[in-house]
C-alpha atoms as a PDB file:
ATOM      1  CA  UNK A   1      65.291 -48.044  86.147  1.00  0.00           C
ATOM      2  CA  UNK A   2      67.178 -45.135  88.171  1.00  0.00           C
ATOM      3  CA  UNK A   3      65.497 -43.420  90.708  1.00  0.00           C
ATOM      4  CA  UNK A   4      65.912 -41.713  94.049  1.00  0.00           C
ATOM      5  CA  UNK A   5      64.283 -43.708  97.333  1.00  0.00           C
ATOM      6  CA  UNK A   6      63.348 -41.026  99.624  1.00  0.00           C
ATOM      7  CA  UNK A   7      61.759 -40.398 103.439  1.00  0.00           C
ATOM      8  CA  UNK A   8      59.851 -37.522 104.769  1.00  0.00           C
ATOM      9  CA  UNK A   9      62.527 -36.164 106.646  1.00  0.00           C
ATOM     10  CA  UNK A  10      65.034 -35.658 102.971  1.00  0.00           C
ATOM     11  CA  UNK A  11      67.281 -38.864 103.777  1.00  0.00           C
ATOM     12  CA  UNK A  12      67.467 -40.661  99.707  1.00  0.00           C
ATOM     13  CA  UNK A  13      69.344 -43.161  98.133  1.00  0.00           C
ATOM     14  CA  UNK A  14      69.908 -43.476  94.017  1.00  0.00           C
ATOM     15  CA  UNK A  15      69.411 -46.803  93.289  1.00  0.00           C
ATOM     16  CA  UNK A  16      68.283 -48.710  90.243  1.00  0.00           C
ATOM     17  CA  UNK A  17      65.105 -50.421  90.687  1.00  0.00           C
ATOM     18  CA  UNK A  18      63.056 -53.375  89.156  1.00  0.00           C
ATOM     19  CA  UNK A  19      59.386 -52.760  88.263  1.00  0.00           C
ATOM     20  CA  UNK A  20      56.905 -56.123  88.042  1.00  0.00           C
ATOM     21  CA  UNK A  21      53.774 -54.709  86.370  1.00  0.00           C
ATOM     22  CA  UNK A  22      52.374 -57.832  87.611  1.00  0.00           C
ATOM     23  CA  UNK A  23      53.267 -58.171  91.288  1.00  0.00           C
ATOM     24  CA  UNK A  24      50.603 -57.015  93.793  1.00  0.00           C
ATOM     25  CA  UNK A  25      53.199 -56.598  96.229  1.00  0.00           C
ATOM     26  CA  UNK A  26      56.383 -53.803  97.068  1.00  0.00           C
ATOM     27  CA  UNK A  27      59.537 -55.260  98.454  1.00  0.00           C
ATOM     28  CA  UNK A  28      62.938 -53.500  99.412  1.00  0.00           C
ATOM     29  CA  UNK A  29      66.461 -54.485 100.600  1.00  0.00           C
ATOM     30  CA  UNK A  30      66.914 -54.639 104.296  1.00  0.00           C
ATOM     31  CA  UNK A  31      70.280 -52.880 103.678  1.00  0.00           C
ATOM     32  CA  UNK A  32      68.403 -49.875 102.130  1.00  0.00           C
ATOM     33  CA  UNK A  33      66.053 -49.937 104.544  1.00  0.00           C
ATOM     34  CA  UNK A  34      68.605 -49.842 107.040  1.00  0.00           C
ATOM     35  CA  UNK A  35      70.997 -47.338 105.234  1.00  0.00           C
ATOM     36  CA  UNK A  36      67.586 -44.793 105.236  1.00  0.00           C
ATOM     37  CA  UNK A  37      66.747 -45.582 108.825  1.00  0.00           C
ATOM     38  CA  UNK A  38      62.926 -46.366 107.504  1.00  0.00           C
ATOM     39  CA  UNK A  39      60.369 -47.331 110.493  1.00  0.00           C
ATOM     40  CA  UNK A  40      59.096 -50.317 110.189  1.00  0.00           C
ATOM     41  CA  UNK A  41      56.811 -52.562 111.912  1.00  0.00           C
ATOM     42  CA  UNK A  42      55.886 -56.693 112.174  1.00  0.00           C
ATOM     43  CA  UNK A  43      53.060 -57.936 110.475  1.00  0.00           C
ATOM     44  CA  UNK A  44      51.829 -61.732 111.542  1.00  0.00           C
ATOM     45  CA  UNK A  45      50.219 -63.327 108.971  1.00  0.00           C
ATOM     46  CA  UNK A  46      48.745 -66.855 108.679  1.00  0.00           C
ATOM     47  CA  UNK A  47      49.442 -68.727 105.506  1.00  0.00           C
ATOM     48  CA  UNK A  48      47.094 -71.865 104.933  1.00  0.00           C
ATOM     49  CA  UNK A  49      49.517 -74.534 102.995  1.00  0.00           C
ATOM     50  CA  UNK A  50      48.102 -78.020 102.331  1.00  0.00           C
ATOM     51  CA  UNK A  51      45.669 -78.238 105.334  1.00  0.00           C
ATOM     52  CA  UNK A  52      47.790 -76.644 107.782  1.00  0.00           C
ATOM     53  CA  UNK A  53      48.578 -72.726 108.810  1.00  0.00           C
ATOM     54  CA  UNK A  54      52.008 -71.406 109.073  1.00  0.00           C
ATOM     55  CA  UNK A  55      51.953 -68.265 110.838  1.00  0.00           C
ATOM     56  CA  UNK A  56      55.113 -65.685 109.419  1.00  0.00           C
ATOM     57  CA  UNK A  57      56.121 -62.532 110.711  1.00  0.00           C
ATOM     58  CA  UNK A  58      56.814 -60.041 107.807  1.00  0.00           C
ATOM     59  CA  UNK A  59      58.671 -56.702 108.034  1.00  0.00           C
ATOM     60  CA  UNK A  60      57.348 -53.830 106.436  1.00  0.00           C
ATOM     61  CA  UNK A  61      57.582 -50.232 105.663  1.00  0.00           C
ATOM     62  CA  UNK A  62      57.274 -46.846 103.957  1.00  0.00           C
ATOM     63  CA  UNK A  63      58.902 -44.534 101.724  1.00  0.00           C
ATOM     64  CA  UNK A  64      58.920 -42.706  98.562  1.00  0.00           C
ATOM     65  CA  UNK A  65      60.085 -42.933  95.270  1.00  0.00           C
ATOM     66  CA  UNK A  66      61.149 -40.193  92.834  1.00  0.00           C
ATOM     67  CA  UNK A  67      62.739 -39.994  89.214  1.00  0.00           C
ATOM     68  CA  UNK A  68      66.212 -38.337  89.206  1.00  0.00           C
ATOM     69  CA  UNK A  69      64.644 -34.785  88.643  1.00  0.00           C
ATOM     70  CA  UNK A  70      62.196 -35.153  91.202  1.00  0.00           C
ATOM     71  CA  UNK A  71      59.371 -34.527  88.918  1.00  0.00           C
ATOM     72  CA  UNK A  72      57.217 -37.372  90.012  1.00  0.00           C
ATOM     73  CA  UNK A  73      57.119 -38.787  93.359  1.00  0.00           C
ATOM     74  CA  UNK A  74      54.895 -41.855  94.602  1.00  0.00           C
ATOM     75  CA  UNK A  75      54.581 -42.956  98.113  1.00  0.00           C
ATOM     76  CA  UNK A  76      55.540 -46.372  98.167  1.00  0.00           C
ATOM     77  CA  UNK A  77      53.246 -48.294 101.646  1.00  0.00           C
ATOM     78  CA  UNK A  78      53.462 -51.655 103.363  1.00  0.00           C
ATOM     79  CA  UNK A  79      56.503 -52.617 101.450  1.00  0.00           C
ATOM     80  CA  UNK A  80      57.902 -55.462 102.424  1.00  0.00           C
ATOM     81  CA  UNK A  81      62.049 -55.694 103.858  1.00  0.00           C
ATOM     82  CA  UNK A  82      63.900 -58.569 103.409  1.00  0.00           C
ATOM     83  CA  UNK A  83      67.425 -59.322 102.862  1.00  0.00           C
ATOM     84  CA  UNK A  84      66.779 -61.086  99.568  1.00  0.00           C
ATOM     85  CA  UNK A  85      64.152 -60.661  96.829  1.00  0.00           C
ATOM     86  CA  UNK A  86      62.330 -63.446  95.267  1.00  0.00           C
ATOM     87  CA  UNK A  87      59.638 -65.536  94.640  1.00  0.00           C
ATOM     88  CA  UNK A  88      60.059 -67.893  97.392  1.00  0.00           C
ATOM     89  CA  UNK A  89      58.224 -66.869 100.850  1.00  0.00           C
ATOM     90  CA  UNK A  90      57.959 -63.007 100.277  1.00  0.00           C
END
């Protein structure tokens, strides 16, 4: 889907994006993150995994999203940024 990723301060990207109506998490490229200058902070989080815990540092951040007219925006939070998306460890 095309849309326009967006920060407070009017820095945006068109990109297309992918839309999981079933994921219960936001994830973005850490070379859009990086092209848009977004802040972003660490998050340490323990994952339990057959009777031990892993601890992982995740990157997120914030921004938001727009259609191509700007009609509809939606503030996008705690997204995570990493330099590949899938289903493995993010």
């Amino acid at each position: 889907m095309p849309l326009i990723v967006h920060t407070p301060e009017s820095q945006s990207k068109p990109l297309y994006a992918m839309f999981d109506t079933g994921a219960n998490i936001a994830a973005i490229n850490r070379k859009i993150s990086d092209d848009l200058c977004l802040p972003t902070h660490r998050l340490y989080i323990d994952l339990g995994v057959f009777g031990s815990i892993d601890q992982s540092a995740k990157v997120l951040t914030s921004f938001y999203i727009s259609n191509l007219d700007f009609s509809v925006t939606v503030e996008i939070t705690r997204s995570i940024v990493t330099q590949f998306i899938t289903t493995e460890k993010n």
